[in-house]
C-alpha atoms as a PDB file:
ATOM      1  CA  UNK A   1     192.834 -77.788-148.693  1.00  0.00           C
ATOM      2  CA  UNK A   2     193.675 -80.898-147.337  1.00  0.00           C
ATOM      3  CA  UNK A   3     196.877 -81.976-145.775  1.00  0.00           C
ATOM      4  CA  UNK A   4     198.633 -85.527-145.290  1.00  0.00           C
ATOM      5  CA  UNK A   5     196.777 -87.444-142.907  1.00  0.00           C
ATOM      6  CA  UNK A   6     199.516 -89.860-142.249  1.00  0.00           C
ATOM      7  CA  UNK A   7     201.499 -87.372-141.426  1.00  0.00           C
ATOM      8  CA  UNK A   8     199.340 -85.921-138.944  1.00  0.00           C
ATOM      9  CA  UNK A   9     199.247 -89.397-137.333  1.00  0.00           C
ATOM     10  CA  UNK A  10     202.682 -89.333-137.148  1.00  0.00           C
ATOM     11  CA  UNK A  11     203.351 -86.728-134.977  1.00  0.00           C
ATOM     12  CA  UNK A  12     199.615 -87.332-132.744  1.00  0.00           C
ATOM     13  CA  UNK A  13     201.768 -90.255-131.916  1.00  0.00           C
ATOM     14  CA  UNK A  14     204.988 -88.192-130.849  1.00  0.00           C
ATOM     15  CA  UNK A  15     202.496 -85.455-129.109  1.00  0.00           C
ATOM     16  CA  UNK A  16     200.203 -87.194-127.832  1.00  0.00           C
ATOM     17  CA  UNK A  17     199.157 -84.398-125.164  1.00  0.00           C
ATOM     18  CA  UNK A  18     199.019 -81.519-127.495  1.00  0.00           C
ATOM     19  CA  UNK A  19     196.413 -79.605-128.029  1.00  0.00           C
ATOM     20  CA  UNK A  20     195.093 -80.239-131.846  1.00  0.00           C
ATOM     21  CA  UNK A  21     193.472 -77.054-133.961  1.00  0.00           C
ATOM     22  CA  UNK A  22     192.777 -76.730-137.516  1.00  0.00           C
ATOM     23  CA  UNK A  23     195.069 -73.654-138.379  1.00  0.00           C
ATOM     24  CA  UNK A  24     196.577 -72.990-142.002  1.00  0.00           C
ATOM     25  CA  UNK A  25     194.413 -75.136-143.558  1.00  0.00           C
ATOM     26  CA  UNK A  26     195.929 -78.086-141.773  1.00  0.00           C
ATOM     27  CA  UNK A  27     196.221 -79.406-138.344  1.00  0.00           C
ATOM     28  CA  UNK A  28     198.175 -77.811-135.654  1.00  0.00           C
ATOM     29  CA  UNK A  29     199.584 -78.940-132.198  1.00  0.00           C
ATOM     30  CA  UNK A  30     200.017 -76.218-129.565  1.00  0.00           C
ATOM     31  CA  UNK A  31     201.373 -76.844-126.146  1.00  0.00           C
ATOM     32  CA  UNK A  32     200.261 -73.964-123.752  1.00  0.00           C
ATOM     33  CA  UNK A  33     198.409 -72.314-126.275  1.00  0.00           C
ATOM     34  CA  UNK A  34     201.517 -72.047-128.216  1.00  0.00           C
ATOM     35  CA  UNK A  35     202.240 -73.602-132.116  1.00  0.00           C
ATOM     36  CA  UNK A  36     204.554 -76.472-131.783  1.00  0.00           C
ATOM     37  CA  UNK A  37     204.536 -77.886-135.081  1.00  0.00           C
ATOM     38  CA  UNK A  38     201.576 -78.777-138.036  1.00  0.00           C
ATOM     39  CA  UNK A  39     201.136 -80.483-141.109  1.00  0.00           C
ATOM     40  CA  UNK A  40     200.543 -78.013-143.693  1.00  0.00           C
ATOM     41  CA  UNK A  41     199.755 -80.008-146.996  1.00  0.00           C
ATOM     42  CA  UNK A  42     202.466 -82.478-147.418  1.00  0.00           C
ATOM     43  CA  UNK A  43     205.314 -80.799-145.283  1.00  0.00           C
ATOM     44  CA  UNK A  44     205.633 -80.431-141.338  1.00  0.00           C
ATOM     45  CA  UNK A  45     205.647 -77.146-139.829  1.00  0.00           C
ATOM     46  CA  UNK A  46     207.733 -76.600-137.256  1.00  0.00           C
ATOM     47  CA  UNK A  47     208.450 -73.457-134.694  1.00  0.00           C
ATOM     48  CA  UNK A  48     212.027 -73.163-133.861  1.00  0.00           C
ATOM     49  CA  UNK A  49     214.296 -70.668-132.438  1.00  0.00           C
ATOM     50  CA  UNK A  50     215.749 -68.098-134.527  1.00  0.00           C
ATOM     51  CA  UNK A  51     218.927 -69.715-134.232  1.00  0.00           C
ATOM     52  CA  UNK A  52     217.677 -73.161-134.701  1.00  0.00           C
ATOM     53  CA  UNK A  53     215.629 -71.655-137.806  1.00  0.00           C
ATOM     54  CA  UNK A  54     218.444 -70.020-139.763  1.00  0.00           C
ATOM     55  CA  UNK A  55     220.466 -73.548-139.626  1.00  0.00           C
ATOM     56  CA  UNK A  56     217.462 -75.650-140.713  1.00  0.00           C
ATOM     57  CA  UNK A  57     217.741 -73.178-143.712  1.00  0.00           C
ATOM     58  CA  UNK A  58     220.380 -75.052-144.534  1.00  0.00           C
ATOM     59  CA  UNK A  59     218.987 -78.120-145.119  1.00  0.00           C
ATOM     60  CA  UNK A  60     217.669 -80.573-147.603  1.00  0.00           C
ATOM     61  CA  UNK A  61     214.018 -80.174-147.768  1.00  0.00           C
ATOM     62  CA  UNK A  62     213.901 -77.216-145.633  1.00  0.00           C
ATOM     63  CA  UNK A  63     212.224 -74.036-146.398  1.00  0.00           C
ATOM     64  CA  UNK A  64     210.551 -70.785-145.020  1.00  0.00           C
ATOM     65  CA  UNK A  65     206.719 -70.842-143.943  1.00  0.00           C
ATOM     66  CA  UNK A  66     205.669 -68.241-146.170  1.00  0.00           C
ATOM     67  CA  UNK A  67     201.751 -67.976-146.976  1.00  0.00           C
ATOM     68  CA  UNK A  68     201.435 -64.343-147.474  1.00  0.00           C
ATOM     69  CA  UNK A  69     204.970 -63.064-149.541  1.00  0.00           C
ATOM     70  CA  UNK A  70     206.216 -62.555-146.233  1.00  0.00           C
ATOM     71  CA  UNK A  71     207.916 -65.368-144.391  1.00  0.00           C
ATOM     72  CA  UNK A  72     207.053 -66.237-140.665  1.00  0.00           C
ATOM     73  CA  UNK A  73     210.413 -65.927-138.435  1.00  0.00           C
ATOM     74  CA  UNK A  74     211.081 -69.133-136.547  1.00  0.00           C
ATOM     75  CA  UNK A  75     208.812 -71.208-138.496  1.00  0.00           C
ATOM     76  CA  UNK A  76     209.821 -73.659-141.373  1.00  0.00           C
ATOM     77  CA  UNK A  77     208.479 -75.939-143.607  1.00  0.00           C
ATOM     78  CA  UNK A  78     210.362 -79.589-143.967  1.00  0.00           C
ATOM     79  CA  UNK A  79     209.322 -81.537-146.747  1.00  0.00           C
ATOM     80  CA  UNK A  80     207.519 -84.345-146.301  1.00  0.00           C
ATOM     81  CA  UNK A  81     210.173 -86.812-148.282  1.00  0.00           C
ATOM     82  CA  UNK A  82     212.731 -85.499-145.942  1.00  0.00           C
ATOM     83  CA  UNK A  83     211.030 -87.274-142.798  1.00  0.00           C
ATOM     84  CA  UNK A  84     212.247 -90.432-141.860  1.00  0.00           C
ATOM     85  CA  UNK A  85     211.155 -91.546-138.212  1.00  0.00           C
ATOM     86  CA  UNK A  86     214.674 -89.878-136.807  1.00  0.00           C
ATOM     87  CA  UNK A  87     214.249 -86.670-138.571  1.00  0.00           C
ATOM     88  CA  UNK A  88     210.742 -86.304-137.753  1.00  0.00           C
ATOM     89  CA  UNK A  89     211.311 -86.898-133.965  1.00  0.00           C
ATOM     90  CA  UNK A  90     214.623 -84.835-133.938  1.00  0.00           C
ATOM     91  CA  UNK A  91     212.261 -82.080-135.655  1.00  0.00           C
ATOM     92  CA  UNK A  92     209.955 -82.834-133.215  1.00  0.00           C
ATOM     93  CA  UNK A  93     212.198 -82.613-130.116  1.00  0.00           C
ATOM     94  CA  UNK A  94     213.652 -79.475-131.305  1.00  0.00           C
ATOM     95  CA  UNK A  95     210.444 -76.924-131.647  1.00  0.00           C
ATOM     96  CA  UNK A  96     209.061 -78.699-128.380  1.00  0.00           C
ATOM     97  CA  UNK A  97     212.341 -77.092-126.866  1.00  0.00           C
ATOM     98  CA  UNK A  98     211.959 -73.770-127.809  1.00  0.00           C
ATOM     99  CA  UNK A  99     207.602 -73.733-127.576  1.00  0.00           C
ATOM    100  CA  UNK A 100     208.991 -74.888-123.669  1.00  0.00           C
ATOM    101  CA  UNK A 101     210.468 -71.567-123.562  1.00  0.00           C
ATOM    102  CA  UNK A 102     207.790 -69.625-123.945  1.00  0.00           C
ATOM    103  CA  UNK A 103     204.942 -67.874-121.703  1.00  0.00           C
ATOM    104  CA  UNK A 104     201.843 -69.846-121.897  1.00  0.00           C
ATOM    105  CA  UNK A 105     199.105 -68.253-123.526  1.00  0.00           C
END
């Protein structure tokens, strides 16, 4: 399955010392081991707080990652229409946050 490539360059550009793995048939950046945010086909996938993830809910463009009938907690999709340069980097800024928070792996 591909996944938008442009896209992808977009945020290589905003994470530029992430760690890049194919993951969900698209391309994920980790930062100490942990999921920061992807492309997953057309849409950016981002890991958020719970907090921060129930009010993205809300939303334009906004949805649950959900591959398997059961949705991931913390992680959304935003659609790729939605993503201006501001969005993308306040999307951006946001699961960087919260991936800070965590224990490296």
């Amino acid at each position: 399955m591909a996944y938008d490539e442009v896209l992808a360059e977009r945020l290589r550009e905003r994470l530029p010392a992430a760690a890049r793995r194919r993951m969900f048939g698209g391309l994920a950046f980790l930062a100490g081991g942990n999921m920061t945010a992807g492309v997953y086909r057309d849409d950016l996938l981002v890991r958020l707080s719970p907090e921060d993830a129930g009010a993205a809910l809300e939303r334009p463009g906004v949805r649950p990652f959900d591959m398997t009938g059961r949705p991931m907690r913390g992680w959304v999709l935003v659609a790729g229409e939605h993503l201006d340069d501001a969005d993308l980097d306040q999307w951006v800024a946001t699961a960087s946050a919260f991936v800070a928070t965590l224990p490296p792996k």
